[in-house]
PDB file of N, CA and C in Angstrom:
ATOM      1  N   UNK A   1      94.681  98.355 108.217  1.00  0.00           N
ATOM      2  CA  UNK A   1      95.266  97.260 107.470  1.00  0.00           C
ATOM      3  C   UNK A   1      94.720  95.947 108.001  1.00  0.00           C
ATOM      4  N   UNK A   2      94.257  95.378 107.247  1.00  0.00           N
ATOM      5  CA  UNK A   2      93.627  93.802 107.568  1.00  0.00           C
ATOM      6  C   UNK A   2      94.505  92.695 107.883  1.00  0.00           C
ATOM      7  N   UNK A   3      94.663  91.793 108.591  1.00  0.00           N
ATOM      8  CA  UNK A   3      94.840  90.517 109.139  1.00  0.00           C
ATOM      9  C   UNK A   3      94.252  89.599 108.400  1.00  0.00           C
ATOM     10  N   UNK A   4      94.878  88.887 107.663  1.00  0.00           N
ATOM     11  CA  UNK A   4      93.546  87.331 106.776  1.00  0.00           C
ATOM     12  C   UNK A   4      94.609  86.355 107.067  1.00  0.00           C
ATOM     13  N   UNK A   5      94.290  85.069 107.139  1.00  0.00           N
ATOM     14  CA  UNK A   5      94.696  84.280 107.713  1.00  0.00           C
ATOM     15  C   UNK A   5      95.129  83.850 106.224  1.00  0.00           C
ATOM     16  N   UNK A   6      94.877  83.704 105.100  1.00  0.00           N
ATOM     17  CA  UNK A   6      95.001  83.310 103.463  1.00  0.00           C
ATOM     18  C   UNK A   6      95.083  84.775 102.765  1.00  0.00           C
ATOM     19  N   UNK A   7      96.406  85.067 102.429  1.00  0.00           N
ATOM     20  CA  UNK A   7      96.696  86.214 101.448  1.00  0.00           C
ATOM     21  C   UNK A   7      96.174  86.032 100.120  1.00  0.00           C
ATOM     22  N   UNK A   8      96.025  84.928  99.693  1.00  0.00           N
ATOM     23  CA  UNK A   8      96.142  84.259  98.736  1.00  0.00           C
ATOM     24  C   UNK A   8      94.787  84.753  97.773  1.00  0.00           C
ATOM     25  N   UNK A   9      93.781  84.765  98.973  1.00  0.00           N
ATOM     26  CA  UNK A   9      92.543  85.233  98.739  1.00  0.00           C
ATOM     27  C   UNK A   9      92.350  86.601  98.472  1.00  0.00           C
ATOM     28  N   UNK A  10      92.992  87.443  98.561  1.00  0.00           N
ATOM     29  CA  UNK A  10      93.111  89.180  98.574  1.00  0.00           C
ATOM     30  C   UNK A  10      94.120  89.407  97.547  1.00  0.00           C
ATOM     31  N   UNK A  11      94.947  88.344  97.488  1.00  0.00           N
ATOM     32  CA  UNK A  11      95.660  88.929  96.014  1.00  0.00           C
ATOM     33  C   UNK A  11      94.483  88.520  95.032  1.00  0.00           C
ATOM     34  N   UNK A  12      93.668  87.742  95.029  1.00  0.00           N
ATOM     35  CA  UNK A  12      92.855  87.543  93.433  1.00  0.00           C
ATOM     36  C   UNK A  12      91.810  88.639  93.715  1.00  0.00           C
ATOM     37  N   UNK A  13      91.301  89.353  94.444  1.00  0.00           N
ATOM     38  CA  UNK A  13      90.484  90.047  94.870  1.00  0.00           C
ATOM     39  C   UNK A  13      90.332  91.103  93.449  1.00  0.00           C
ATOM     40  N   UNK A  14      92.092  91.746  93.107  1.00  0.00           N
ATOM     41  CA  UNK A  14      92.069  93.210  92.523  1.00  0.00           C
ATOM     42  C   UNK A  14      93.133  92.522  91.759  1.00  0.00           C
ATOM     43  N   UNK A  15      93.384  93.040  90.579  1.00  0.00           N
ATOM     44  CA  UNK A  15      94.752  92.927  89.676  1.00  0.00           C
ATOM     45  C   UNK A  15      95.840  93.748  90.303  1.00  0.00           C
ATOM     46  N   UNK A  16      95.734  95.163  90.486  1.00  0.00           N
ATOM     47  CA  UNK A  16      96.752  95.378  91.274  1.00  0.00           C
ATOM     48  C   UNK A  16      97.549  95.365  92.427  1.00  0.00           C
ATOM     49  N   UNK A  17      97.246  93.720  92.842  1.00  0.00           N
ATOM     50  CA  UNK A  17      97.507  93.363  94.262  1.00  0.00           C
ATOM     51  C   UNK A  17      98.851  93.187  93.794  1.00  0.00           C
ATOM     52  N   UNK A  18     100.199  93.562  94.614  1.00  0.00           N
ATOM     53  CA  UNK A  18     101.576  92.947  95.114  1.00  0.00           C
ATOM     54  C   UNK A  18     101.507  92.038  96.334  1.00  0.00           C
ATOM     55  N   UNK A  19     101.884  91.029  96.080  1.00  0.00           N
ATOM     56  CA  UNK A  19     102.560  90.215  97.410  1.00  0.00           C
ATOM     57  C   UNK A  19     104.000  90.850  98.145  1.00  0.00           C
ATOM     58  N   UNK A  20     103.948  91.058  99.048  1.00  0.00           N
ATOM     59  CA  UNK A  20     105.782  91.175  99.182  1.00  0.00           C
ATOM     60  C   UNK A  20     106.108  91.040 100.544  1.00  0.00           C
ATOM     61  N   UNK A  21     107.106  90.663 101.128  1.00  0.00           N
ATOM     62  CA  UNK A  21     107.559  90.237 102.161  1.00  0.00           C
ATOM     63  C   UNK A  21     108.545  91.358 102.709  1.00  0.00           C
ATOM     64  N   UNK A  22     108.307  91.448 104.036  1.00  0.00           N
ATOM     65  CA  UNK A  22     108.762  92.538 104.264  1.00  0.00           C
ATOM     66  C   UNK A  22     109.338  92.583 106.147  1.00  0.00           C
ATOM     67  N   UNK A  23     110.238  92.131 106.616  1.00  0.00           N
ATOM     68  CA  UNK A  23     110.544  91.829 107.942  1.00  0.00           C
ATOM     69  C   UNK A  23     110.424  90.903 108.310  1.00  0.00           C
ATOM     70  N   UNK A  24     110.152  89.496 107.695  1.00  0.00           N
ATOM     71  CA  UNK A  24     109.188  88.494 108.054  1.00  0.00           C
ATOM     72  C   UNK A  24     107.894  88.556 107.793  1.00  0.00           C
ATOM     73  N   UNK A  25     107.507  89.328 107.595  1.00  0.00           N
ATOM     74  CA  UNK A  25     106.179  89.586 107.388  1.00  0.00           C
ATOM     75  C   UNK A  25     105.352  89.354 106.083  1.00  0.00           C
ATOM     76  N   UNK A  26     104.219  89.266 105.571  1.00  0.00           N
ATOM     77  CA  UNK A  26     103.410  89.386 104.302  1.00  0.00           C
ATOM     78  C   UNK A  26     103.017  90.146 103.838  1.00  0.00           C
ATOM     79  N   UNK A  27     102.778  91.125 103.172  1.00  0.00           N
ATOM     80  CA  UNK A  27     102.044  92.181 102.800  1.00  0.00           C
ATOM     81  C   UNK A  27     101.275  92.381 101.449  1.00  0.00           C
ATOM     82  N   UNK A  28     100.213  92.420 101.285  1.00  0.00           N
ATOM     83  CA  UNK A  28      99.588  92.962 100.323  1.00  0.00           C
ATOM     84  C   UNK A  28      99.446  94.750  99.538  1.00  0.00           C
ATOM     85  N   UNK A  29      99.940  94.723  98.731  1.00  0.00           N
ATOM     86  CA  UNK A  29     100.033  96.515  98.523  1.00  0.00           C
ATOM     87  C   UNK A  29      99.562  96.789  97.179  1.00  0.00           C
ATOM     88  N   UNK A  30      98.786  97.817  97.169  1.00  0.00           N
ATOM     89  CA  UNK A  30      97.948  98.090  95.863  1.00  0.00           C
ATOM     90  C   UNK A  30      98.244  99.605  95.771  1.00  0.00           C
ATOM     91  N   UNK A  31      99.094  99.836  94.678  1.00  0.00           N
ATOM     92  CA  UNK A  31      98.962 101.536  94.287  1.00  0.00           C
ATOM     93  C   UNK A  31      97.957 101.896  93.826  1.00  0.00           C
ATOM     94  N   UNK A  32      97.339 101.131  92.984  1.00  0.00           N
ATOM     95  CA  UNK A  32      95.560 101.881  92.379  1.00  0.00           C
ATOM     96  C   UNK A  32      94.752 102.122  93.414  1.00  0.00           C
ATOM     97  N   UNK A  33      94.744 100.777  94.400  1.00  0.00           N
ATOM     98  CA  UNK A  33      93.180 100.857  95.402  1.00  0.00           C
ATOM     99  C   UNK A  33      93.906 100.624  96.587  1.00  0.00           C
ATOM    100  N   UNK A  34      94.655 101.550  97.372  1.00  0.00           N
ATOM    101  CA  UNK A  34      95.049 101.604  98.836  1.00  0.00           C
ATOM    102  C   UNK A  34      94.114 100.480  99.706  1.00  0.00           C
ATOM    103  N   UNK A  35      93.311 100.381  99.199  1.00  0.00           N
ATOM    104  CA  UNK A  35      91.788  99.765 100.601  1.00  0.00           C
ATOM    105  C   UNK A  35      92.560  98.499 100.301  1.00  0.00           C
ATOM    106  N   UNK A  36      92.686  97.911  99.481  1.00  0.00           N
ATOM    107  CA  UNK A  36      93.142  96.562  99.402  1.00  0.00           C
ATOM    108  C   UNK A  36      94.561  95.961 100.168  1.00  0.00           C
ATOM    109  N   UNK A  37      95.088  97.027 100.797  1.00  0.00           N
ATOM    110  CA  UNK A  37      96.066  96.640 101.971  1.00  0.00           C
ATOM    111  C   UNK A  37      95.692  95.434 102.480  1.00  0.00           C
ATOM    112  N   UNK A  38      96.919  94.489 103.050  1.00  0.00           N
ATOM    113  CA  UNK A  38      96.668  93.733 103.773  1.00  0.00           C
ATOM    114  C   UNK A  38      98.046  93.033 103.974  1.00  0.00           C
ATOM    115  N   UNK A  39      97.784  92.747 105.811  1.00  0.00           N
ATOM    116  CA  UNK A  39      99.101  92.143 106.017  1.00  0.00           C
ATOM    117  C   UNK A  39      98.844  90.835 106.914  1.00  0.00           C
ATOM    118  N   UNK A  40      99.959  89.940 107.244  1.00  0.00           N
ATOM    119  CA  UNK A  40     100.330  88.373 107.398  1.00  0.00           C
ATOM    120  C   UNK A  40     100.729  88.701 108.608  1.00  0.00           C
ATOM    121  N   UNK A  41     100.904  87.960 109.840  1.00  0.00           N
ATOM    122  CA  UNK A  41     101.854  87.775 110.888  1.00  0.00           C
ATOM    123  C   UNK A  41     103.053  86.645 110.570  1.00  0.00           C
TER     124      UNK A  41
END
């Protein structure tokens, strides 16, 4: 799972990007394309 300092940039990446927040946290989650994971500190 990737670290990006701008989520912002990985959600336009794929259409099936979700944003969602999750513990404090950021997360990027894609049911079509798993690879596109990505999370926030």
């Amino acid at each position: 799972m990737k670290i990006k300092s701008s989520l912002k940039s990985l959600k336009k990446r794929d259409l099936g990007s979700k944003l969602v927040r999750r513990r404090g946290r950021v997360y990027i989650i894609n049911k079509n394309n798993p690879k596109f994971k990505a999370r926030q500190k």
